[in-house]
PDB file of N, CA and C in Angstrom:
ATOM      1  N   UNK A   1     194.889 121.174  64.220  1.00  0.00           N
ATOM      2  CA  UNK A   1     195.168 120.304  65.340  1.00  0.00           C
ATOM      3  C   UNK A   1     196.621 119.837  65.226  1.00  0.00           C
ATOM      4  N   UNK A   2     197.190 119.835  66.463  1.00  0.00           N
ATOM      5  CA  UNK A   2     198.986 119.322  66.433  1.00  0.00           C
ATOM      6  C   UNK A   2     198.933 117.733  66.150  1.00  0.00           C
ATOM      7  N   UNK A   3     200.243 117.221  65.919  1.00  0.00           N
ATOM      8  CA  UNK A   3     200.385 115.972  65.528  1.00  0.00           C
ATOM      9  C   UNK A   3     200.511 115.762  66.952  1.00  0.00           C
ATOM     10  N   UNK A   4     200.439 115.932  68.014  1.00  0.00           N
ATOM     11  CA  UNK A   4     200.297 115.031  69.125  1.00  0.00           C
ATOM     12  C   UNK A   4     198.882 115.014  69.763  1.00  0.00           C
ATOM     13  N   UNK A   5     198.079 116.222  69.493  1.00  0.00           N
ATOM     14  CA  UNK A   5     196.734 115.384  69.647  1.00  0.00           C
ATOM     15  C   UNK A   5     195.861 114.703  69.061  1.00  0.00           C
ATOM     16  N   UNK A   6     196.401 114.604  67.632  1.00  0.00           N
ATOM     17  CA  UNK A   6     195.910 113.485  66.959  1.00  0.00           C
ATOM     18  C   UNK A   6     196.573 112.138  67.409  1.00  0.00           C
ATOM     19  N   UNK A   7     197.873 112.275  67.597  1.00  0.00           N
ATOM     20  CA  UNK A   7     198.085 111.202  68.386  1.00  0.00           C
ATOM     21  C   UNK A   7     197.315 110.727  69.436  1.00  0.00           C
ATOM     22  N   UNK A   8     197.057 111.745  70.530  1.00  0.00           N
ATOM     23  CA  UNK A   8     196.293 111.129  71.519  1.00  0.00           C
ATOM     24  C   UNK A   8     195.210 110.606  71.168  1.00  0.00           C
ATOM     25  N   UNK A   9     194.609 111.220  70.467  1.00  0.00           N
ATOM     26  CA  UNK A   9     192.851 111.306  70.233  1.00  0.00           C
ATOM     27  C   UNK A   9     193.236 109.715  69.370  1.00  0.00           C
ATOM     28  N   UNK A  10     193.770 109.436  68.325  1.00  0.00           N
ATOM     29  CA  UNK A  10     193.887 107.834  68.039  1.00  0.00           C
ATOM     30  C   UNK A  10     193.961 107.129  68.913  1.00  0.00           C
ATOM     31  N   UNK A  11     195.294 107.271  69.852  1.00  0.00           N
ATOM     32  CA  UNK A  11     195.539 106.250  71.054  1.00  0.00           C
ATOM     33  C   UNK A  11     194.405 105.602  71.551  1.00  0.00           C
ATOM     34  N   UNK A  12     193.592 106.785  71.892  1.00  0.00           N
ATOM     35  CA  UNK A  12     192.441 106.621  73.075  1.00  0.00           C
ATOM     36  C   UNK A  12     191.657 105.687  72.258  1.00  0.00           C
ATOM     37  N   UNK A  13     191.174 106.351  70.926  1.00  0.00           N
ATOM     38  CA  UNK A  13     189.867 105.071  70.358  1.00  0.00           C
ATOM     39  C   UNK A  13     190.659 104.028  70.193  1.00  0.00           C
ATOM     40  N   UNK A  14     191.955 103.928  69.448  1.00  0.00           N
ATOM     41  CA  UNK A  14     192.997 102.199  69.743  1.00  0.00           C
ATOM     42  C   UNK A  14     192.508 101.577  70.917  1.00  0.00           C
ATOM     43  N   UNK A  15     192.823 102.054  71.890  1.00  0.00           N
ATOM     44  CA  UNK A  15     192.415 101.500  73.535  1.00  0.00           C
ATOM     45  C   UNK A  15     190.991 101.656  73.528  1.00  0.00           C
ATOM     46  N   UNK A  16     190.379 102.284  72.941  1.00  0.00           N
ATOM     47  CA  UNK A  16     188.415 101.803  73.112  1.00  0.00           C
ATOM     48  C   UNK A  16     188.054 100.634  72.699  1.00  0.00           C
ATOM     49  N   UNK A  17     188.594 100.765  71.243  1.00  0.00           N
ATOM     50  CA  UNK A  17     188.250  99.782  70.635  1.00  0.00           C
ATOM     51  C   UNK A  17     189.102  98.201  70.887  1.00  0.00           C
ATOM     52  N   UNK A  18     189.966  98.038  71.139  1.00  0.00           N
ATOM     53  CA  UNK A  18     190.160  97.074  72.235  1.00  0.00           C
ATOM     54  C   UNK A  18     189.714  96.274  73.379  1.00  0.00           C
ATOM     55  N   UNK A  19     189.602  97.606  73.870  1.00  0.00           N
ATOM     56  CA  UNK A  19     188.822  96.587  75.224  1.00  0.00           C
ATOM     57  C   UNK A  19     187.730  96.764  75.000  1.00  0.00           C
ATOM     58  N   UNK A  20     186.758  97.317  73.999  1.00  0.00           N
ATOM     59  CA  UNK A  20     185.277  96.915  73.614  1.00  0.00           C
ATOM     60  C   UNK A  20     185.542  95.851  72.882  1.00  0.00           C
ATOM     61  N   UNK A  21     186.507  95.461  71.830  1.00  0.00           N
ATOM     62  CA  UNK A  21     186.332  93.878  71.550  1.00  0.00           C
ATOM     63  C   UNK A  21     186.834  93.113  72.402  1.00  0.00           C
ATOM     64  N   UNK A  22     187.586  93.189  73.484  1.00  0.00           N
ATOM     65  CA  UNK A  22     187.785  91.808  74.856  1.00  0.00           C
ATOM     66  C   UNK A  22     186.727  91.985  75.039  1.00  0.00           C
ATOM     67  N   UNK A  23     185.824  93.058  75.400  1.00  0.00           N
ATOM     68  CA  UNK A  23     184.468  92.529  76.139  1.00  0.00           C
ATOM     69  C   UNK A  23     183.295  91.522  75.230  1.00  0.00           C
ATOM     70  N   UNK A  24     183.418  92.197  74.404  1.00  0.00           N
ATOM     71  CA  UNK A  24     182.350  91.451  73.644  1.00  0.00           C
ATOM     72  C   UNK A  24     183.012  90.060  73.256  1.00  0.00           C
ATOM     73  N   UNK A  25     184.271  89.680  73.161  1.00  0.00           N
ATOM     74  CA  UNK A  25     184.607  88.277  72.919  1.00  0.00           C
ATOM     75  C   UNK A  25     184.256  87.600  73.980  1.00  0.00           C
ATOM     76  N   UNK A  26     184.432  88.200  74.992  1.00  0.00           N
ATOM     77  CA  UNK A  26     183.931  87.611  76.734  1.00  0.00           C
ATOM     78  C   UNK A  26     182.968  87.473  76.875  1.00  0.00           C
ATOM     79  N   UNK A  27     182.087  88.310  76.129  1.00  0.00           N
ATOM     80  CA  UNK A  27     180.014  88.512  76.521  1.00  0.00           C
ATOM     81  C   UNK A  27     179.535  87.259  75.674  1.00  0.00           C
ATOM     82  N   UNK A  28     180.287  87.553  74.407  1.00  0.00           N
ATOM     83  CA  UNK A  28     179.594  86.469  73.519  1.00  0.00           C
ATOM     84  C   UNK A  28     180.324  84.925  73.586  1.00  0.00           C
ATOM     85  N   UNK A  29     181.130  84.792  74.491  1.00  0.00           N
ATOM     86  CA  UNK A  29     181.659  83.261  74.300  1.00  0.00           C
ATOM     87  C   UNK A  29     183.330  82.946  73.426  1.00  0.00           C
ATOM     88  N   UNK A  30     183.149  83.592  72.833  1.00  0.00           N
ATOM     89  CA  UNK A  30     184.304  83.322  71.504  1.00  0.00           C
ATOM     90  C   UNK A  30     185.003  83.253  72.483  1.00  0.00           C
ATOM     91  N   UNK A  31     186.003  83.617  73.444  1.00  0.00           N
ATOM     92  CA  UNK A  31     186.848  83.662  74.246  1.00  0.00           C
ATOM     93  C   UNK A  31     187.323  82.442  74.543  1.00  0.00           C
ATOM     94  N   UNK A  32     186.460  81.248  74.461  1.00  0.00           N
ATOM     95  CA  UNK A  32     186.362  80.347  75.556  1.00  0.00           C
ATOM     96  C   UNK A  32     187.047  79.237  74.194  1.00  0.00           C
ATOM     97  N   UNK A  33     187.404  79.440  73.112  1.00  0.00           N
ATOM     98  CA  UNK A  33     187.703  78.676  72.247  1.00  0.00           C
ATOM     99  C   UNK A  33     189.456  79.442  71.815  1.00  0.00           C
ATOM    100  N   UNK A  34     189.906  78.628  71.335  1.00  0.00           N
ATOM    101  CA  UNK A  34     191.573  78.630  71.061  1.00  0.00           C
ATOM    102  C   UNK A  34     191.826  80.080  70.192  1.00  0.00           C
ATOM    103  N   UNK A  35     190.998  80.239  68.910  1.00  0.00           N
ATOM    104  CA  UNK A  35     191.034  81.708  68.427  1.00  0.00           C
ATOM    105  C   UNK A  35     190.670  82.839  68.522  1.00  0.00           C
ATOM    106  N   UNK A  36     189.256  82.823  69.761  1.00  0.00           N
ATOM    107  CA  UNK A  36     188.900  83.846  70.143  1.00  0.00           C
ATOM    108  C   UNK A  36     190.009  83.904  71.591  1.00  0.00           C
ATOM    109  N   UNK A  37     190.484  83.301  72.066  1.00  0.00           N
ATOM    110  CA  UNK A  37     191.646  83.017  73.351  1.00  0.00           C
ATOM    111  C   UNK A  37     192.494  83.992  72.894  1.00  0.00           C
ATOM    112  N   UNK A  38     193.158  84.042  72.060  1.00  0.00           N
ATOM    113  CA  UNK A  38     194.758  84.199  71.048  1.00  0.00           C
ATOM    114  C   UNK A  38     193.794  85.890  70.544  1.00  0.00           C
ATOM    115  N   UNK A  39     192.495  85.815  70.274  1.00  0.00           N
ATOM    116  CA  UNK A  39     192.502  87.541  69.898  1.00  0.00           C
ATOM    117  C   UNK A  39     192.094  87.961  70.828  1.00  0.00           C
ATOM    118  N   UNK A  40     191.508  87.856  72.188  1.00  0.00           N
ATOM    119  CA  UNK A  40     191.680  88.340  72.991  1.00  0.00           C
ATOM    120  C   UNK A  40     192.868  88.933  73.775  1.00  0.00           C
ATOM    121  N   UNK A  41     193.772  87.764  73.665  1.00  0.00           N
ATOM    122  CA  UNK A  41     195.463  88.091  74.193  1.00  0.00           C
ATOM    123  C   UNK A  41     195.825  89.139  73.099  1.00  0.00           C
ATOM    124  N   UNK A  42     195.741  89.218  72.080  1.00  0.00           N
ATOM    125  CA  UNK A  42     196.294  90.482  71.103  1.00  0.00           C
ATOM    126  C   UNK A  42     195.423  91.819  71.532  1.00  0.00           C
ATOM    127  N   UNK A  43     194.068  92.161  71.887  1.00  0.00           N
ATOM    128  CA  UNK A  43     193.647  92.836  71.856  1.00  0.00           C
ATOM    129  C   UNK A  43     193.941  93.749  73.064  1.00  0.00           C
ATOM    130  N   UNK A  44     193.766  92.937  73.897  1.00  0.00           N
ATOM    131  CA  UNK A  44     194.504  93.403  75.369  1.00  0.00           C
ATOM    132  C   UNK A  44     195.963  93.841  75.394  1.00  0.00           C
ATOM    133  N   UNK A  45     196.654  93.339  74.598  1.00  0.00           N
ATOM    134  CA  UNK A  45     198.088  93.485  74.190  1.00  0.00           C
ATOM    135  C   UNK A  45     198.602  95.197  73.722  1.00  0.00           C
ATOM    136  N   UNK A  46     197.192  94.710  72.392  1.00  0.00           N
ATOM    137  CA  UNK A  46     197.460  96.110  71.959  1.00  0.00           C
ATOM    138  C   UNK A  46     196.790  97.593  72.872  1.00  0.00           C
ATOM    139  N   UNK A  47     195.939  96.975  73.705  1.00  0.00           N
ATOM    140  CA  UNK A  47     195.459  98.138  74.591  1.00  0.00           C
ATOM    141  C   UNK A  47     196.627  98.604  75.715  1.00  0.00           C
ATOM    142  N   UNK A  48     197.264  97.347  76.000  1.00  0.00           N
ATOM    143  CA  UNK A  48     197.899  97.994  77.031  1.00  0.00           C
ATOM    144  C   UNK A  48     199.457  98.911  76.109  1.00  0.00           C
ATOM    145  N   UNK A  49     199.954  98.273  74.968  1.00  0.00           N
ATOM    146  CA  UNK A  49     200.695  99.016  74.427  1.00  0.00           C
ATOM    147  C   UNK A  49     200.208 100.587  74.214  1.00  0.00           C
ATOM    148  N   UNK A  50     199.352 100.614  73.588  1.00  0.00           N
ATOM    149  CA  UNK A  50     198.723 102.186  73.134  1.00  0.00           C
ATOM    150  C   UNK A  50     198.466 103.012  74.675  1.00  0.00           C
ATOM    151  N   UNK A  51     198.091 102.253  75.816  1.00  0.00           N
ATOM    152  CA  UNK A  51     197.909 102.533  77.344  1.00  0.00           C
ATOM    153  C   UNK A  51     199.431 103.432  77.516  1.00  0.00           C
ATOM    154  N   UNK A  52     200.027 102.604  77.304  1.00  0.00           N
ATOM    155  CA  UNK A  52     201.589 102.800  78.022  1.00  0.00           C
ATOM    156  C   UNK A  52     202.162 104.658  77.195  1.00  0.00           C
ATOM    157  N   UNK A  53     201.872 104.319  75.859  1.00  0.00           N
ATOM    158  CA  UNK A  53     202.170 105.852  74.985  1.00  0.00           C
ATOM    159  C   UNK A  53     201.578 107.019  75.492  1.00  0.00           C
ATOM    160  N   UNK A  54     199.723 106.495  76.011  1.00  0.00           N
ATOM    161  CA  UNK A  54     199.290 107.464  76.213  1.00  0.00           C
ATOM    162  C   UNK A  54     199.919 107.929  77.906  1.00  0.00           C
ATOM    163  N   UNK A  55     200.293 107.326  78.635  1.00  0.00           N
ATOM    164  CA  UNK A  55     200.443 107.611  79.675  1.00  0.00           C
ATOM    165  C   UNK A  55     202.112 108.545  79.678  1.00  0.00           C
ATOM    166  N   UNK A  56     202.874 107.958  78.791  1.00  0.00           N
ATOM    167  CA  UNK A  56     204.252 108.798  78.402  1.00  0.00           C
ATOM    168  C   UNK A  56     203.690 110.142  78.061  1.00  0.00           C
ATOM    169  N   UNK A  57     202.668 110.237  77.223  1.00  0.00           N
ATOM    170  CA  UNK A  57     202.409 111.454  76.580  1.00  0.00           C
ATOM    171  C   UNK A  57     201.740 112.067  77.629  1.00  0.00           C
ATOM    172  N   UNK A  58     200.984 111.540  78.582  1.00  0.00           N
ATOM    173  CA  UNK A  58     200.751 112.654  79.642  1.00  0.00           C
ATOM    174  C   UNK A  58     201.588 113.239  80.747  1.00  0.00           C
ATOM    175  N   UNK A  59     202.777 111.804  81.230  1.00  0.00           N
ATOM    176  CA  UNK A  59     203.411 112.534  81.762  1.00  0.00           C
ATOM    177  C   UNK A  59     204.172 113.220  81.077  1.00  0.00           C
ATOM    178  N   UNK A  60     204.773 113.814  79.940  1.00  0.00           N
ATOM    179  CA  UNK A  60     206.038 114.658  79.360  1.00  0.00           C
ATOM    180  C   UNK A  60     204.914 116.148  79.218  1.00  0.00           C
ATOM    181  N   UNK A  61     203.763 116.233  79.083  1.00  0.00           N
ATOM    182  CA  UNK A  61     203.244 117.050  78.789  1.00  0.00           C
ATOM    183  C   UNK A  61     202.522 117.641  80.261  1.00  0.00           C
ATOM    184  N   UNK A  62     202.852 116.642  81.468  1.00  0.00           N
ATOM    185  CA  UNK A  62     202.211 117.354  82.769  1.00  0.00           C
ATOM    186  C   UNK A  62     204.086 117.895  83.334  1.00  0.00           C
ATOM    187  N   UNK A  63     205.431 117.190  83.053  1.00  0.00           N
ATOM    188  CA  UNK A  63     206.348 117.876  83.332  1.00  0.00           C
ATOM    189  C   UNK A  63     206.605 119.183  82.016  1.00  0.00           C
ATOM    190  N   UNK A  64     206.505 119.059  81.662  1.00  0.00           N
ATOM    191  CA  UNK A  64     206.366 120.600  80.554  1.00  0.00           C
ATOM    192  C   UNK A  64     205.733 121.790  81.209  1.00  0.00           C
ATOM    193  N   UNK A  65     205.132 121.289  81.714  1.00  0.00           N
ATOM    194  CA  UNK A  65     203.874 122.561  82.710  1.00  0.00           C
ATOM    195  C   UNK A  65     204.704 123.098  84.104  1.00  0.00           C
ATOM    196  N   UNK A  66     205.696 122.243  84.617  1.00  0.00           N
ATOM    197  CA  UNK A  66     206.260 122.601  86.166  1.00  0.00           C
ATOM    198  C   UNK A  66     207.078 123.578  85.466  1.00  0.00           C
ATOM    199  N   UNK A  67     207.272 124.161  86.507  1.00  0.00           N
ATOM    200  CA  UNK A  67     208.586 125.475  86.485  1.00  0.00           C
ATOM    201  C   UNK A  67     209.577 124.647  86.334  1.00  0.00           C
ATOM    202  N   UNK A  68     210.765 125.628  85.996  1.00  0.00           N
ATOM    203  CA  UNK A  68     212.214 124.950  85.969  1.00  0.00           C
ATOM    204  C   UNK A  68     212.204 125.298  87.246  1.00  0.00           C
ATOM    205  N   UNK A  69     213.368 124.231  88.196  1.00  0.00           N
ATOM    206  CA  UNK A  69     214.375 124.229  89.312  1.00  0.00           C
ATOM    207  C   UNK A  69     214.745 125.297  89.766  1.00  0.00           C
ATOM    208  N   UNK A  70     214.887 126.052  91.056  1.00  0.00           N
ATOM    209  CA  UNK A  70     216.166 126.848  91.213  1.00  0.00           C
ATOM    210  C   UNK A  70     217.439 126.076  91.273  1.00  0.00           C
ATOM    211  N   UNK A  71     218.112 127.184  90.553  1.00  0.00           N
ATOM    212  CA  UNK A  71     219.357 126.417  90.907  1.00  0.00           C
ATOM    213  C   UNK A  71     219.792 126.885  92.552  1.00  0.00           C
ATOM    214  N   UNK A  72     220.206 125.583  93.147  1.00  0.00           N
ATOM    215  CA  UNK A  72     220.363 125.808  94.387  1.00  0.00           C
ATOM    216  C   UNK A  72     221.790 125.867  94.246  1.00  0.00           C
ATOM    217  N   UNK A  73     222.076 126.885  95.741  1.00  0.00           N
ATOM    218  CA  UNK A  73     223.198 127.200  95.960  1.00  0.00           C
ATOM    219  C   UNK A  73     223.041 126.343  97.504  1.00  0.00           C
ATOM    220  N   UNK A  74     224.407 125.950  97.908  1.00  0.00           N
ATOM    221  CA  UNK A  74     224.647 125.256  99.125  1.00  0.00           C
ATOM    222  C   UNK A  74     226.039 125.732  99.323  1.00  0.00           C
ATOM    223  N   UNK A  75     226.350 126.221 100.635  1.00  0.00           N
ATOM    224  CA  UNK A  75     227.375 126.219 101.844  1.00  0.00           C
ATOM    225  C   UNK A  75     227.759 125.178 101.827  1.00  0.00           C
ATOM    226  N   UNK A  76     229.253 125.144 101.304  1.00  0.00           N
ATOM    227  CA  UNK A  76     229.979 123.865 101.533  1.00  0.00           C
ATOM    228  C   UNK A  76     230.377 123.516 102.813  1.00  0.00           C
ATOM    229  N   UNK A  77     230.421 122.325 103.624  1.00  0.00           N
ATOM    230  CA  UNK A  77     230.443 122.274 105.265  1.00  0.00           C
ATOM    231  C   UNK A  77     232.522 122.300 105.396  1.00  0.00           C
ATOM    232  N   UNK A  78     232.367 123.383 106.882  1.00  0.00           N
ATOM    233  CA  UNK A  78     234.118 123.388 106.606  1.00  0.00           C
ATOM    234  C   UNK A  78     235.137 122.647 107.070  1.00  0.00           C
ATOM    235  N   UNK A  79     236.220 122.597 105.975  1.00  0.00           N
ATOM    236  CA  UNK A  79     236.758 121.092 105.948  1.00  0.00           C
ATOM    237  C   UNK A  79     236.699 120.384 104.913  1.00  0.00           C
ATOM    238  N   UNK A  80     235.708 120.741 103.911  1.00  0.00           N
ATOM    239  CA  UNK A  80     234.891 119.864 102.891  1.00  0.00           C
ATOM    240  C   UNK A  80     236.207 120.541 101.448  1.00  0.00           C
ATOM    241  N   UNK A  81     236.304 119.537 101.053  1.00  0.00           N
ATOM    242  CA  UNK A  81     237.496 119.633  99.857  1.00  0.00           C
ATOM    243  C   UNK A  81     236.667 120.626  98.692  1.00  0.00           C
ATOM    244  N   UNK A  82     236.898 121.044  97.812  1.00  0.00           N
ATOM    245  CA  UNK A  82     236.317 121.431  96.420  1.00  0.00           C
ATOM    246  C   UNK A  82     236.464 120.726  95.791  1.00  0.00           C
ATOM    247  N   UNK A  83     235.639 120.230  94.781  1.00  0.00           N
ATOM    248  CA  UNK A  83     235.386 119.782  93.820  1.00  0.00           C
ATOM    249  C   UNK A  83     236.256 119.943  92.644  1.00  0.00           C
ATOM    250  N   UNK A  84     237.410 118.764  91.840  1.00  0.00           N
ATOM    251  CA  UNK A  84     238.142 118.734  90.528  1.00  0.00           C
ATOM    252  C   UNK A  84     237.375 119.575  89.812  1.00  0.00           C
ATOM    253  N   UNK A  85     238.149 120.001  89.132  1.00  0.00           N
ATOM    254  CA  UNK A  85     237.599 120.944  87.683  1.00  0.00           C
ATOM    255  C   UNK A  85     237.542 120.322  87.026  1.00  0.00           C
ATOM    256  N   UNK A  86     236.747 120.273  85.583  1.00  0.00           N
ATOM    257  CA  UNK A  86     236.900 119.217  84.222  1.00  0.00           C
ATOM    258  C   UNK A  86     237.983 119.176  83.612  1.00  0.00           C
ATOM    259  N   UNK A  87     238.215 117.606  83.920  1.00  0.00           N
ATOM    260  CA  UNK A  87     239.304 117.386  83.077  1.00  0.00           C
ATOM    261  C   UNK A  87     241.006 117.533  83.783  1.00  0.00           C
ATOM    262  N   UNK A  88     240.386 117.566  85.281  1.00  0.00           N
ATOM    263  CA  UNK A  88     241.633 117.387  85.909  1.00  0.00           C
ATOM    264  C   UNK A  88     241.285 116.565  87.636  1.00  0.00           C
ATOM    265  N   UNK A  89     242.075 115.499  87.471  1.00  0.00           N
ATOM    266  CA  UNK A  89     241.486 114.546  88.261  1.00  0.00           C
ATOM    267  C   UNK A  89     242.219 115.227  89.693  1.00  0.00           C
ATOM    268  N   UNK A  90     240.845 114.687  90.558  1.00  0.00           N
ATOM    269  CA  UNK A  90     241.024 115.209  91.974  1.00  0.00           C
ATOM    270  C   UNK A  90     242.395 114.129  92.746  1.00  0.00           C
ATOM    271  N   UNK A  91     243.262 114.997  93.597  1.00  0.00           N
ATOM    272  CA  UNK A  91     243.549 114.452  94.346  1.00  0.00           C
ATOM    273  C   UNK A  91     243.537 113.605  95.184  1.00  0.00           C
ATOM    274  N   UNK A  92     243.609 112.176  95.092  1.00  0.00           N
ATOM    275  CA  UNK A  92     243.536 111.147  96.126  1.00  0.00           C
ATOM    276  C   UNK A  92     244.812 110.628  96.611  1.00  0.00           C
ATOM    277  N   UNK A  93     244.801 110.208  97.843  1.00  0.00           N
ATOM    278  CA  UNK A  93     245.806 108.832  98.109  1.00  0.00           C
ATOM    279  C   UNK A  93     245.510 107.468  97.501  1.00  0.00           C
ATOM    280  N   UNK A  94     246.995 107.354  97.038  1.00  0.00           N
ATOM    281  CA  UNK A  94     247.546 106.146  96.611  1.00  0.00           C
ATOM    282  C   UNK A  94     246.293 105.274  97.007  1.00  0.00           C
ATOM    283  N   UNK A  95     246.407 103.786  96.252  1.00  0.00           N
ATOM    284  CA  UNK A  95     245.872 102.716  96.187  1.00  0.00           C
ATOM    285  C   UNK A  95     247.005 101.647  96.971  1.00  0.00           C
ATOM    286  N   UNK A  96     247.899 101.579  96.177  1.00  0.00           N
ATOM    287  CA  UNK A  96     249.183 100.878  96.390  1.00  0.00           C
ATOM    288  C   UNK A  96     250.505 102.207  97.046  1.00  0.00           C
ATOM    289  N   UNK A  97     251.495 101.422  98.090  1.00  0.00           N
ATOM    290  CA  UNK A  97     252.457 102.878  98.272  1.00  0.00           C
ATOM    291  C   UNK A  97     253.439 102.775  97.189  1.00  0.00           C
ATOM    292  N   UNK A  98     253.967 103.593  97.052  1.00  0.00           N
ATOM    293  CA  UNK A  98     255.000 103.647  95.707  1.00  0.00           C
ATOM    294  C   UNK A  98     256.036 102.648  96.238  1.00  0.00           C
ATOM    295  N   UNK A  99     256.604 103.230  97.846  1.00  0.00           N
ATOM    296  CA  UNK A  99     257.810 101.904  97.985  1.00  0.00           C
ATOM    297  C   UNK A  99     257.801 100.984  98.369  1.00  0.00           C
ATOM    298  N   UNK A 100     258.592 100.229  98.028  1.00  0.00           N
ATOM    299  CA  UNK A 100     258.708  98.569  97.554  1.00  0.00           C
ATOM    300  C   UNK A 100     259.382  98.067  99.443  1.00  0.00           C
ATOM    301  N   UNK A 101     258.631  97.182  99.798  1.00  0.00           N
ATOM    302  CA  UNK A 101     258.898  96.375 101.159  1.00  0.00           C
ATOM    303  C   UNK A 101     259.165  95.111 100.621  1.00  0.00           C
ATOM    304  N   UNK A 102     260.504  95.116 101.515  1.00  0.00           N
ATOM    305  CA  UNK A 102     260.859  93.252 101.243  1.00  0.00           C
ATOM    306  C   UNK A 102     261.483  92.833 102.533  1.00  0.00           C
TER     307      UNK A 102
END
């Protein structure tokens, strides 16, 4: 088995076992007191953290599956300047004019 579906396959019981203990702190009462309050807020905490990985890990592994891009080609419209080369700055007008008015 790869190290990322053991990853998943943990994630998921992390997040079971989580929100099977919010529930049962909720079913049985504990909730309703200051330390079962505070492990409820952690438990949920940690579900939604381990939530969030597993959901990264599905999307990088559902874009892995798309085709690459064509590279598109486009008709430049005419009139339309070309594009600087690297490393050599495009032609603009001035900001300021060079000569001096007084």
């Amino acid at each position: 088995m790869s190290d990322r579906a053991f990853l998943f396959i943990f994630s998921c019981a992390v997040i079971l076992a989580s929100v099977g203990a919010s529930i049962w702190l909720v079913v049985t009462g504990q909730a309703a007191y200051v330390d079962g309050l505070f492990l409820l807020l952690m438990c949920l905490s940690v579900a939604f953290a381990f939530g969030l990985y597993v959901m990264f890990m599905i999307r990088r592994a559902l874009e892995s599956l798309e085709p690459p891009a064509a590279a598109k080609t486009t008709k430049s419209a005419p009139g339309a300047q070309p594009k600087a080369a690297a490393g050599i700055p495009a032609k603009t007008a001035p900001l300021v004019s060079a000569e001096k008015t007084e």
